[in-house]
Protein backbone atom coordinates (compact mmCIF):
# COMPACT_ATOMS: atom_id res chain seq x y z
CA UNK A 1 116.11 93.86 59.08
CA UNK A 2 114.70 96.61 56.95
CA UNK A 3 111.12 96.53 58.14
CA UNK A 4 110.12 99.27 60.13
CA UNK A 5 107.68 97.39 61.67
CA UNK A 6 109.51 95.20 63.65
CA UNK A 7 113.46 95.33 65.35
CA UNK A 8 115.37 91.89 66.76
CA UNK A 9 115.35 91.47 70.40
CA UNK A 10 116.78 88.65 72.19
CA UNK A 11 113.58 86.72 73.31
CA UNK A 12 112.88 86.65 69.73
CA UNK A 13 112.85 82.45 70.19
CA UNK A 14 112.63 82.92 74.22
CA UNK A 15 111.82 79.07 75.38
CA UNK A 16 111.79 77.07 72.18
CA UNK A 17 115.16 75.90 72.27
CA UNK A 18 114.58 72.53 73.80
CA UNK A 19 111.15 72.08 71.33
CA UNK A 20 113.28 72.16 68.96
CA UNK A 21 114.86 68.13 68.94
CA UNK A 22 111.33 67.11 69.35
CA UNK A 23 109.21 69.08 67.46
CA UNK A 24 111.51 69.86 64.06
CA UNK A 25 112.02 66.99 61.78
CA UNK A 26 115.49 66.32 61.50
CA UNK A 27 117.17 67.24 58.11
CA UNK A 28 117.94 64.42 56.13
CA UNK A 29 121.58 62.86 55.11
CA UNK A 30 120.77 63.78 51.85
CA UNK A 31 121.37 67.11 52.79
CA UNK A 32 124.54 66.78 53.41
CA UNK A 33 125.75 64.63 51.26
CA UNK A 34 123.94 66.99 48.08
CA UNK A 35 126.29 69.72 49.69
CA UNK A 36 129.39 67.47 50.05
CA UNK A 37 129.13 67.12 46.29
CA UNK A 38 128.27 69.76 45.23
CA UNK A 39 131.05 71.64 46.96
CA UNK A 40 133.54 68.59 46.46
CA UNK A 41 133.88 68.87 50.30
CA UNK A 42 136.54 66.54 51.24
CA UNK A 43 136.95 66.96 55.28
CA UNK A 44 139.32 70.23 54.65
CA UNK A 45 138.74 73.25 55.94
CA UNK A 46 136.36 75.45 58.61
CA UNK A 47 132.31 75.40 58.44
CA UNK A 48 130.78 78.94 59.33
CA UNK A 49 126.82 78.20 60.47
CA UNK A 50 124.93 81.94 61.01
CA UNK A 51 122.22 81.30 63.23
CA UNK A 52 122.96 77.95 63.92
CA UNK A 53 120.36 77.50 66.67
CA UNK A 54 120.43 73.84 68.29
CA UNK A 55 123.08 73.07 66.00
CA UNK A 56 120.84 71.07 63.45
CA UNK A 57 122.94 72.03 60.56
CA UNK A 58 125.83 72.17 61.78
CA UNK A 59 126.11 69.04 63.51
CA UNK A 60 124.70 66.93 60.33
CA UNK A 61 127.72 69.08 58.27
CA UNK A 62 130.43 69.04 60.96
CA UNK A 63 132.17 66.07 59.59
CA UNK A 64 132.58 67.35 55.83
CA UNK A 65 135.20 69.95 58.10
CA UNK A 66 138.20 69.63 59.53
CA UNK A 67 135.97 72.01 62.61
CA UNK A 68 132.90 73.97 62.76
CA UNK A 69 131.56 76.97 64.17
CA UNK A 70 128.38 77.59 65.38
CA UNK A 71 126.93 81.23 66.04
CA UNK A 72 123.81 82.00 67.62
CA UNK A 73 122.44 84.99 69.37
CA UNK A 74 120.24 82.99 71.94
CA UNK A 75 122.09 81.45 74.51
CA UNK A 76 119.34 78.85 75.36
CA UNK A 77 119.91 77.22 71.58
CA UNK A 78 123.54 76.65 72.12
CA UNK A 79 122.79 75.05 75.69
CA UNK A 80 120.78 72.66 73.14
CA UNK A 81 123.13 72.78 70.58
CA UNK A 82 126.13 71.66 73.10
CA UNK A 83 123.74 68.60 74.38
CA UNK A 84 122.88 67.90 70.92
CA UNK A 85 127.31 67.87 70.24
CA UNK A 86 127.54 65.80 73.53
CA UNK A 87 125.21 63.24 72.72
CA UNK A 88 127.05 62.31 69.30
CA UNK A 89 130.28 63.02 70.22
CA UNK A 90 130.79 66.27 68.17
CA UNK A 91 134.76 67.61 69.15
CA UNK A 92 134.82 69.39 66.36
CA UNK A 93 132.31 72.02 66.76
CA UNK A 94 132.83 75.47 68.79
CA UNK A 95 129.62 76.95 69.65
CA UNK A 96 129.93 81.38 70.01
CA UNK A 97 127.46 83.23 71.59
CA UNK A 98 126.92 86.45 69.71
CA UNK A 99 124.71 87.97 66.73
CA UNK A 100 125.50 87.69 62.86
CA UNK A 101 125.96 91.32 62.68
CA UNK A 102 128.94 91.27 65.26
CA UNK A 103 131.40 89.11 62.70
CA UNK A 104 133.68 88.16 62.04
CA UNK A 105 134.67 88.58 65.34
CA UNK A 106 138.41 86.90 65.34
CA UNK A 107 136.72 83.91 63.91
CA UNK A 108 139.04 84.05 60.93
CA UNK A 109 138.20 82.48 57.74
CA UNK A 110 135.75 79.66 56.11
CA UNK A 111 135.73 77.48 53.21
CA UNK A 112 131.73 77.71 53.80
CA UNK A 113 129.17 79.34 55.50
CA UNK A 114 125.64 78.20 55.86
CA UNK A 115 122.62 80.04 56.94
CA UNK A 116 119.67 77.82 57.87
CA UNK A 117 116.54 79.36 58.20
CA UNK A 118 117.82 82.44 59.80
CA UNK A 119 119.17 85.25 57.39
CA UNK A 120 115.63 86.79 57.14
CA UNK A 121 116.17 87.76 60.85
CA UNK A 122 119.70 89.66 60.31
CA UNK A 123 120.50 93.36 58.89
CA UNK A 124 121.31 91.35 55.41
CA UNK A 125 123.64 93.58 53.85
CA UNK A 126 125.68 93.81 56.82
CA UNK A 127 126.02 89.92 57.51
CA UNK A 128 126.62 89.82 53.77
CA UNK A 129 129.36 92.00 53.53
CA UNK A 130 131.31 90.14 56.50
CA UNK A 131 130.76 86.99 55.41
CA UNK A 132 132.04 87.92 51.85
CA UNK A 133 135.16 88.62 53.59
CA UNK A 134 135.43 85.74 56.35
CA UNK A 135 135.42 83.34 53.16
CA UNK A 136 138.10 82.00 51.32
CA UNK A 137 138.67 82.19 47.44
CA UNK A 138 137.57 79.05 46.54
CA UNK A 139 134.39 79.23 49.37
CA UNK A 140 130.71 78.94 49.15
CA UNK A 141 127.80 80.63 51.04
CA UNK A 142 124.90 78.28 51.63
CA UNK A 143 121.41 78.95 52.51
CA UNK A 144 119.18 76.48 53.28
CA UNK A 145 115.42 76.88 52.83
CA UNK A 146 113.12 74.75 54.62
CA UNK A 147 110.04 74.50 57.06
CA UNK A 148 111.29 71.37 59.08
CA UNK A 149 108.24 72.27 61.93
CA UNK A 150 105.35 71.32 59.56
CA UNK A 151 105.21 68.60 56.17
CA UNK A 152 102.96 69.87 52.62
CA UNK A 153 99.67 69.91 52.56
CA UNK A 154 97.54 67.94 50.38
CA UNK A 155 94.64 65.24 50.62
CA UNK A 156 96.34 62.14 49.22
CA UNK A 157 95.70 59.21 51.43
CA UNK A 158 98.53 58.54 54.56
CA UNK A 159 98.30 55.88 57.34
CA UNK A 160 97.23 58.37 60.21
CA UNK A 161 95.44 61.75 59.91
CA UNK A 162 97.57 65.11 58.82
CA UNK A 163 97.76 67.48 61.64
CA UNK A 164 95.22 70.55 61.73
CA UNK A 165 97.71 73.21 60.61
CA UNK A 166 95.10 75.48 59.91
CA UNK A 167 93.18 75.19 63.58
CA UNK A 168 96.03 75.34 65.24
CA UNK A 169 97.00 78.87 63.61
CA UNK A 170 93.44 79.88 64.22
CA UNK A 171 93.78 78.80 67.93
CA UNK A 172 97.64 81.01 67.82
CA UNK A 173 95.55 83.67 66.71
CA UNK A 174 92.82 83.60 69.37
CA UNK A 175 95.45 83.74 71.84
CA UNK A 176 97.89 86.33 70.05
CA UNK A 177 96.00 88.17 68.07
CA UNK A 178 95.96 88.08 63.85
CA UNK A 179 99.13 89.48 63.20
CA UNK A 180 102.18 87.78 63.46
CA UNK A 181 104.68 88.17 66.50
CA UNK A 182 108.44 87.99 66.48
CA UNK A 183 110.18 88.91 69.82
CA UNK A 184 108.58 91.91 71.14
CA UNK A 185 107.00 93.27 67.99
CA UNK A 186 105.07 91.96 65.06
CA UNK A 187 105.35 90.74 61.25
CA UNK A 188 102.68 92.50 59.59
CA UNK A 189 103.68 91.41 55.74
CA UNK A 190 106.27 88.30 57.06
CA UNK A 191 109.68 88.12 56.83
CA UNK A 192 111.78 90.01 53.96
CA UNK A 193 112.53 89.12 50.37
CA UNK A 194 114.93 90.22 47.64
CA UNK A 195 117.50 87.86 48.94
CA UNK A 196 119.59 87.32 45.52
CA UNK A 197 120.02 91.26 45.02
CA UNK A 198 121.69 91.30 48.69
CA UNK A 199 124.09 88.74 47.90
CA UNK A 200 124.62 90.29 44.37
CA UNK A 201 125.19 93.76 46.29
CA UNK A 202 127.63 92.17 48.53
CA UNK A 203 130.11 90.59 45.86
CA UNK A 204 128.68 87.28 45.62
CA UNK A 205 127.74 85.49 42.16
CA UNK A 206 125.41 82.60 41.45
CA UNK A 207 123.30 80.93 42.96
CA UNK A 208 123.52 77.52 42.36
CA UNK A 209 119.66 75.50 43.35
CA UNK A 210 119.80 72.02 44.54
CA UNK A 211 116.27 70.55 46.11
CA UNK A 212 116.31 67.59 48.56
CA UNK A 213 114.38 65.50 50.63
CA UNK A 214 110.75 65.92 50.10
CA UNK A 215 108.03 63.06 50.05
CA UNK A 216 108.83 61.05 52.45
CA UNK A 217 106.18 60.17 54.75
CA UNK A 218 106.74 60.70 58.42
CA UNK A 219 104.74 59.62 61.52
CA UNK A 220 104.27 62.33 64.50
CA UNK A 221 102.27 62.46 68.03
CA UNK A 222 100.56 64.82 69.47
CA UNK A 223 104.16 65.97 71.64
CA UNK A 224 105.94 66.34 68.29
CA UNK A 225 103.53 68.61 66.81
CA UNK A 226 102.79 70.42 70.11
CA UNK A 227 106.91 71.13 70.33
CA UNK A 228 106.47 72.07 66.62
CA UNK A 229 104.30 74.95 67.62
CA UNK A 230 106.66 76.23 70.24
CA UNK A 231 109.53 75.92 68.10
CA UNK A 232 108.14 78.80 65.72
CA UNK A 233 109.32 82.56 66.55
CA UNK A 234 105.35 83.28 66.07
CA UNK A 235 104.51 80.60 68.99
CA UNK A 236 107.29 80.55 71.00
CA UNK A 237 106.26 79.58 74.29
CA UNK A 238 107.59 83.52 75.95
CA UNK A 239 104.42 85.20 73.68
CA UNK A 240 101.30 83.80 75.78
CA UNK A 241 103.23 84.73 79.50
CA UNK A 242 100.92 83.45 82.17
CA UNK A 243 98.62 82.39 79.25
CA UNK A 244 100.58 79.34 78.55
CA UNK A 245 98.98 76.30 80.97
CA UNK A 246 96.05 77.49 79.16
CA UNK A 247 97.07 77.65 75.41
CA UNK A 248 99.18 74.26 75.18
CA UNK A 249 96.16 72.16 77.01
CA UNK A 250 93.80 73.64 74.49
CA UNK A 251 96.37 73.02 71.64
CA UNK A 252 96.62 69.17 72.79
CA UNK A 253 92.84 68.86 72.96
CA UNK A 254 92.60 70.21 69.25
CA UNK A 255 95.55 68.00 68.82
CA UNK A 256 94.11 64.82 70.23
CA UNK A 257 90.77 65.37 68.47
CA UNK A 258 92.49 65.35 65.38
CA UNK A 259 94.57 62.65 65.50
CA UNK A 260 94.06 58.65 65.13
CA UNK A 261 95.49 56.51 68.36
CA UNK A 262 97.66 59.60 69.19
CA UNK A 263 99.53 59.76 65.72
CA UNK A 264 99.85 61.77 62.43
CA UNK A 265 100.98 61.89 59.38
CA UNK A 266 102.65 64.08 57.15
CA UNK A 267 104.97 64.25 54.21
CA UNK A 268 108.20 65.89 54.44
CA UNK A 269 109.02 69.12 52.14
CA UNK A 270 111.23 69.99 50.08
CA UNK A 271 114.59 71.38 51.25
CA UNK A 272 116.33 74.08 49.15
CA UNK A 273 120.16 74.58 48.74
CA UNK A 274 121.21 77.76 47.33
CA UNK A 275 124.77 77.90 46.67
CA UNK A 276 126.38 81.94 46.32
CA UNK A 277 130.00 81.94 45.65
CA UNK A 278 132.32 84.93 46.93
């Protein structure tokens, strides 16, 4: 990271690992079968996920591979991840605990590496660089842009209520203060742009945009979107300390209030592939 303001520590997501399989909606098979095609992916070669977290990605991918690797720098989200790789059998998948900026660490080399949701927390130029070099010739780099905790806003009419995004940051707020947290220090302006001239910078050329997924409507409860809050890095459940009892029964009263019979609904967003090549 570039920002002054704030430095990456390792309770960055301290105690929203296991929010995450309840509280993020699950990326769809689209996904991977947009990236399958695009890539002409034919279940050759190594998969490289950055920040791999529970393993959302890289579980849904793992069988486009001959094997996958999963890096993370919390060791709570590859306790999820390996459940996650339990549950559906995943043999293919080795999960390594250690932060982007440490490759390539003896990993060796990739026909593709993805980054979900997670190079905005890295020193970008660095994890560029390496990852230029851990790929193969004919490789890709893929980032993959969504907000799987929370669907688009809009008024159109859906079968239960949408949930009260904009309470429930108020209510963050009133318990956190106005400016964003991350770890042990805050996001004044967010997280960083000027993503393309990074990748530019580090040798790559493109990108390629695909966009999947969105509209679909999707039913959640009051536990889905109460995970969903303490899967963010703004909410995680670490930030509020003894506070915490307190915070989640107020977040499930606004939550109940809000909702019809216990439900919601929202529609899911858009998810954007961007494909760099080395």
């Amino acid at each position: 990271m570039t920002d002054a303001t704030w430095q990456w520590d390792e309770t960055l997501y301290a105690g929203s690992a296991s929010h995450y399989s309840i509280g993020r909606l699950p990326y769809p098979p689209s996904l991977a079968e947009a990236i399958g095609t695009a890539l002409d992916l034919d279940g050759t070669g190594r998969l490289l996920d950055v920040g791999c977290g529970p393993g959302s990605l890289t579980l849904l991918l793992a069988p486009l591979f001959e094997a996958a690797v999963g890096v993370d720098a919390d060791q709570d989200m590859l306790v999820e991840a390996r459940r996650r790789a339990d549950e559906v059998g995943a043999t293919t998948v080795e999960w390594r605990h250690l932060r982007a900026e440490a490759l390539p660490a003896d990993l060796g080399t990739f026909r593709v590496a993805t980054f979900a949701q997670s190079f905005h927390w890295m020193d970008r130029p660095l994890v560029a660089g390496h990852v230029h070099d851990m790929l193969t010739p004919d490789g890709a780099w893929i980032h993959v842009g969504a907000s799987t905790h929370q669907g688009v806003t809009g008024d159109d009419p859906l079968p239960y209520p949408r949930p009260p995004w904009q309470q429930i940051d108020e209510l963050v707020a009133s318990y956190l203060g106005p400016v964003r947290r991350a770890g042990q220090g805050l996001l004044p302006a967010g997280t960083p742009s000027g993503e393309a001239e990074i990748m530019q910078a580090a040798g790559f050329t493109g990108p390629t945009r695909i966009e999947v997924g969105g509209g679909t409507v999707v039913e959640r409860s009051v536990d889905e979107i109460t995970s969903a809050v303490f899967s963010l890095s703004s909410s995680a459940p670490h930030l509020f300390a003894d506070r915490l009892p307190a915070f989640e029964a107020d977040l499930r009263r606004v939550l109940t209030s809000a909702a019809r019979d216990g439900r919601f609904s929202e529609r899911r967003r858009e998810i954007v592939i961007v494909i760099w090549r080395p």
